[in-house]
Protein backbone atom coordinates (compact mmCIF):
# COMPACT_ATOMS: atom_id res chain seq x y z
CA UNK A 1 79.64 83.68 106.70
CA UNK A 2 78.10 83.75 103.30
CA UNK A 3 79.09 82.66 100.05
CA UNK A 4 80.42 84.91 97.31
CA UNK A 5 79.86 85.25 93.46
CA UNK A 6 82.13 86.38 91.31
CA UNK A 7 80.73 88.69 88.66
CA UNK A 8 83.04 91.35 87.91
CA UNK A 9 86.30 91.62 88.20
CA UNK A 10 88.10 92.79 91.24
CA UNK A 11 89.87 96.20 90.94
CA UNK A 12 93.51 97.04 92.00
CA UNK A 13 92.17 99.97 94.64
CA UNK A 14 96.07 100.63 95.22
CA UNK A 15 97.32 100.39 91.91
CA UNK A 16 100.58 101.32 93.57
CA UNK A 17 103.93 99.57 93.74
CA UNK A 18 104.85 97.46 97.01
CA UNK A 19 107.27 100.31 98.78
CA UNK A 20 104.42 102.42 98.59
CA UNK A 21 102.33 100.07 100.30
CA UNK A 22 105.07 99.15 102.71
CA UNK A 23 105.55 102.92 103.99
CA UNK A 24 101.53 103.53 104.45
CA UNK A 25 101.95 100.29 106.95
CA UNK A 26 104.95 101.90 108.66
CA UNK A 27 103.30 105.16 108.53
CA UNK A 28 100.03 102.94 110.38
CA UNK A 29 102.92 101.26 112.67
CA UNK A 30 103.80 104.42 113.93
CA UNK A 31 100.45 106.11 114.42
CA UNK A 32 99.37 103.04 116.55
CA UNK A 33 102.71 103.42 118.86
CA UNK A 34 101.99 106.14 119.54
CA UNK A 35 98.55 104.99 120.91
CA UNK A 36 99.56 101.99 122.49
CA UNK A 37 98.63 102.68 125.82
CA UNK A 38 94.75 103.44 124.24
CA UNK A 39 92.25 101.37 126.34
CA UNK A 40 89.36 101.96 125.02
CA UNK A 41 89.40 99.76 122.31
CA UNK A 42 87.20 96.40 123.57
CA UNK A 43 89.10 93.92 121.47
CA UNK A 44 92.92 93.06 120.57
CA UNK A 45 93.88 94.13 116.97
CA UNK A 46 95.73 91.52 115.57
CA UNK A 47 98.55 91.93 112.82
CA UNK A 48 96.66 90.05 109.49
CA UNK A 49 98.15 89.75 106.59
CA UNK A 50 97.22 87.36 103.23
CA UNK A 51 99.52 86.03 100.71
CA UNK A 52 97.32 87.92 98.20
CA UNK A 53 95.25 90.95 97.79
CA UNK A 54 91.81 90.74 99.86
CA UNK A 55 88.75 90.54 97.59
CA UNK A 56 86.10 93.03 98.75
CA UNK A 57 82.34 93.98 97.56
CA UNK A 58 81.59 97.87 98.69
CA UNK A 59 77.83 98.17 98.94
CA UNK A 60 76.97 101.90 98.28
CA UNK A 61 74.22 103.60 100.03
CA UNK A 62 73.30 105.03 96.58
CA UNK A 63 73.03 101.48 95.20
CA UNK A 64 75.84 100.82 92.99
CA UNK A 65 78.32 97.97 93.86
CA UNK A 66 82.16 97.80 93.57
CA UNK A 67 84.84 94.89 93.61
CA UNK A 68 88.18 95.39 95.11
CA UNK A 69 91.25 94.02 95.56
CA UNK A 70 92.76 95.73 99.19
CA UNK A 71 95.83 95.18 101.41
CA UNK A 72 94.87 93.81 105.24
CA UNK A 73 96.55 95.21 107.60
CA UNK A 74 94.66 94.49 110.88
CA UNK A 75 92.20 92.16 112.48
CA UNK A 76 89.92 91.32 115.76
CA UNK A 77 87.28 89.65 116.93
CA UNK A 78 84.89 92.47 116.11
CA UNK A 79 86.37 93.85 113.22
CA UNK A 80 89.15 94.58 110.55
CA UNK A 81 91.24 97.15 109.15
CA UNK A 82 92.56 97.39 105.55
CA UNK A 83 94.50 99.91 103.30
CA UNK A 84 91.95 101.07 100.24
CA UNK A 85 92.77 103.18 97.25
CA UNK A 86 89.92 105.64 97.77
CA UNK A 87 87.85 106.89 101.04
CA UNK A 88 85.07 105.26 101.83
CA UNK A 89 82.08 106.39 103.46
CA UNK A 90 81.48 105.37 107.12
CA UNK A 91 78.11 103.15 107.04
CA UNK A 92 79.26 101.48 103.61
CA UNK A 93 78.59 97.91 104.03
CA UNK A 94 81.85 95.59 103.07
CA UNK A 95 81.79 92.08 102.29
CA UNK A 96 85.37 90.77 102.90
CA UNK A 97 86.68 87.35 101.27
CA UNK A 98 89.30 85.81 103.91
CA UNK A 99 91.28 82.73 103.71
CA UNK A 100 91.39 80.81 107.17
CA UNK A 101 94.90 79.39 108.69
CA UNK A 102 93.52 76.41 107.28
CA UNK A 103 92.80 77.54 104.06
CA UNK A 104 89.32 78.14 103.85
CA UNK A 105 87.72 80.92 102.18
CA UNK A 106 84.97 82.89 104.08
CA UNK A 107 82.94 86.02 103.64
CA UNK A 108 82.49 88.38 106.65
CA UNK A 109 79.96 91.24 106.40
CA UNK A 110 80.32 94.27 108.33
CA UNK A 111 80.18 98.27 107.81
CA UNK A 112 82.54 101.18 107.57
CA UNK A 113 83.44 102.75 110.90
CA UNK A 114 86.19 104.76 109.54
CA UNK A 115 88.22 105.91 106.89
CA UNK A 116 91.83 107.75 107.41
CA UNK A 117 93.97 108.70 104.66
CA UNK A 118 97.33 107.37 105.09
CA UNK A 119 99.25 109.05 102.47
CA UNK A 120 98.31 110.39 99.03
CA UNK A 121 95.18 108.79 97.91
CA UNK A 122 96.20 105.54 100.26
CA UNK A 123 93.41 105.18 102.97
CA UNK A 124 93.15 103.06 106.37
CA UNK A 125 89.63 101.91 106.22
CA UNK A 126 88.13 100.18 109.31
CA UNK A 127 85.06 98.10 109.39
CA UNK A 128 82.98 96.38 112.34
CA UNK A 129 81.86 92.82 111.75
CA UNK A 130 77.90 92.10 111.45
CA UNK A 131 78.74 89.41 113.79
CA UNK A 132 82.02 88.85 116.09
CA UNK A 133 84.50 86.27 114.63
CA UNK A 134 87.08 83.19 116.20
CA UNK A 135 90.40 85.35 115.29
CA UNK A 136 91.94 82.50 116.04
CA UNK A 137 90.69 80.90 112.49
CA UNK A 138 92.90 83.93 111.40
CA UNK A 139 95.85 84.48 113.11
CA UNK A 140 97.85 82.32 114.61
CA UNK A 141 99.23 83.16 118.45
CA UNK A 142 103.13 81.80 119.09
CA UNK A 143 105.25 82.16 121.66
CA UNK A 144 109.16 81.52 121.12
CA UNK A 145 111.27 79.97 123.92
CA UNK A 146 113.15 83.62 124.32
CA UNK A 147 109.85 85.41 124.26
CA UNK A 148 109.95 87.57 127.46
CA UNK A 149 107.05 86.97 129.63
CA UNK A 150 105.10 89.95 131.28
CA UNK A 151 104.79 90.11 134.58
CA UNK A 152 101.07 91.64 135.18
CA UNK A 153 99.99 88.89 137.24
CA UNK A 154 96.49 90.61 138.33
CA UNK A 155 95.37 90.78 134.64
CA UNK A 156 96.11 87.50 134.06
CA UNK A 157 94.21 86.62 136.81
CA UNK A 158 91.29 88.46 136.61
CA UNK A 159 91.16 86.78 133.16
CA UNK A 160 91.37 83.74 133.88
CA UNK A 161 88.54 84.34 136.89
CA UNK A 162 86.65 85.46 134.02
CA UNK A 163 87.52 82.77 131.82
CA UNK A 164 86.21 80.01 134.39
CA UNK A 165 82.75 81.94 135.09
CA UNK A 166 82.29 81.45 131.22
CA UNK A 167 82.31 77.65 131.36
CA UNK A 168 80.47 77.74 133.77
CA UNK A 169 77.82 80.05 132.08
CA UNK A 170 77.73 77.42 129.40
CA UNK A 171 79.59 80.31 126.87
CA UNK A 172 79.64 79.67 123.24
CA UNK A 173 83.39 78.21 122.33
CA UNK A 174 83.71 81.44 119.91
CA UNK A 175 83.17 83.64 123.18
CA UNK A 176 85.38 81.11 124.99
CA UNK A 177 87.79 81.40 122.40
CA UNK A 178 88.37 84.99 122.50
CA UNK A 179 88.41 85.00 126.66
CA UNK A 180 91.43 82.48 125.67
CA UNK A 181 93.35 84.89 123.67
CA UNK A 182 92.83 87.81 126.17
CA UNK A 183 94.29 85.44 128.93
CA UNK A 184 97.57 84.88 125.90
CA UNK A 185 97.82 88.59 125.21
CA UNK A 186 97.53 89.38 129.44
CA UNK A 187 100.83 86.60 129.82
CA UNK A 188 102.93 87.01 126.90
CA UNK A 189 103.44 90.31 125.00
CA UNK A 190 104.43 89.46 121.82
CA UNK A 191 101.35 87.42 121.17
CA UNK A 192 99.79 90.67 120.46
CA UNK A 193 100.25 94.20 118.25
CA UNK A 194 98.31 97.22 120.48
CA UNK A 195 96.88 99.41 117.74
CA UNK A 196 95.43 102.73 119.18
């Protein structure tokens, strides 16, 4: 996590009102649904949202630099997903400012996977961390006392098996961390959102 200087301002990609934000997330909800049952995605995609646009920096293969202001939509361990007013090309390298749960503000560095337009000129762009993150420090996992509980005792298990070789690996608490949420998302399924 680096630092960030401001010296330009940060463009509205969107420049769009809030409904038409709102339906590009619904039109996202709906694609991932429908991909739910995906599994070969190696981390959790969490629901991440900011009380304020996300500042990016776009570093273009040709050079030139842009600052933008972007809507989050998604976020793992390994990587984050936002809605952009323009494609992007895949291997663009993204500097993302995030604020923490507990308010802090941190830059992540990663590049472009993948760019989808969503509708119009609205596009989901995904990008892969330069190094793999605590989503924890982003997202916060509750469970309410009605939340139903799901019953898929052998992957809870097998997590937790895993969970105990780490410790005893001497695992980095980041790695640990994440081995923790897997073991949330394997017991309680509205700790997580499956996005295809």
């Amino acid at each position: 996590m680096t630092q960030v200087t401001k010296r330009q301002p940060y463009l509205d990609s969107l420049q769009t009102c809030p409904t038409d934000v709102q339906e590009a997330l619904e039109i996202l909800a709906l694609r991932e649904a429908e991909r739910c049952d995906d599994t070969a995605r190696q981390s959790t995609r969490y629901t991440f949202r900011m009380p304020s646009p996300m500042e990016i920096v776009l570093l273009q293969p040709g050079g030139s630099v842009g600052r933008f202001q972007v809507v989050p939509h998604n976020i793992s361990n390994t990587g984050l997903g936002f809605l952009h007013g323009a494609f992007v090309h895949l291997g663009t390298v993204c500097q993302m400012k995030l604020v923490t749960l507990d308010d802090k503000i941190v830059v992540l560095r990663g590049k472009t996977k993948h760019a989808t337009c969503v509708r119009g000129r609205v596009h989901f762009i995904g990008v892969e961390f330069d190094c793999s993150i605590d989503v924890l420090d982003f997202v916060r996992l509750t469970r309410e006392p009605n939340d139903e509980v799901v019953h898929d005792r052998e992957q809870a298990l097998k997590v937790a098996k895993e969970l105990g070789e780490m410790v005893m690996s001497n695992a980095t608490i980041s790695e640990l961390r994440a081995k923790y949420t897997d073991l949330g998302r394997a017991l309680f399924a509205d700790a997580q959102e499956k996005n295809g």
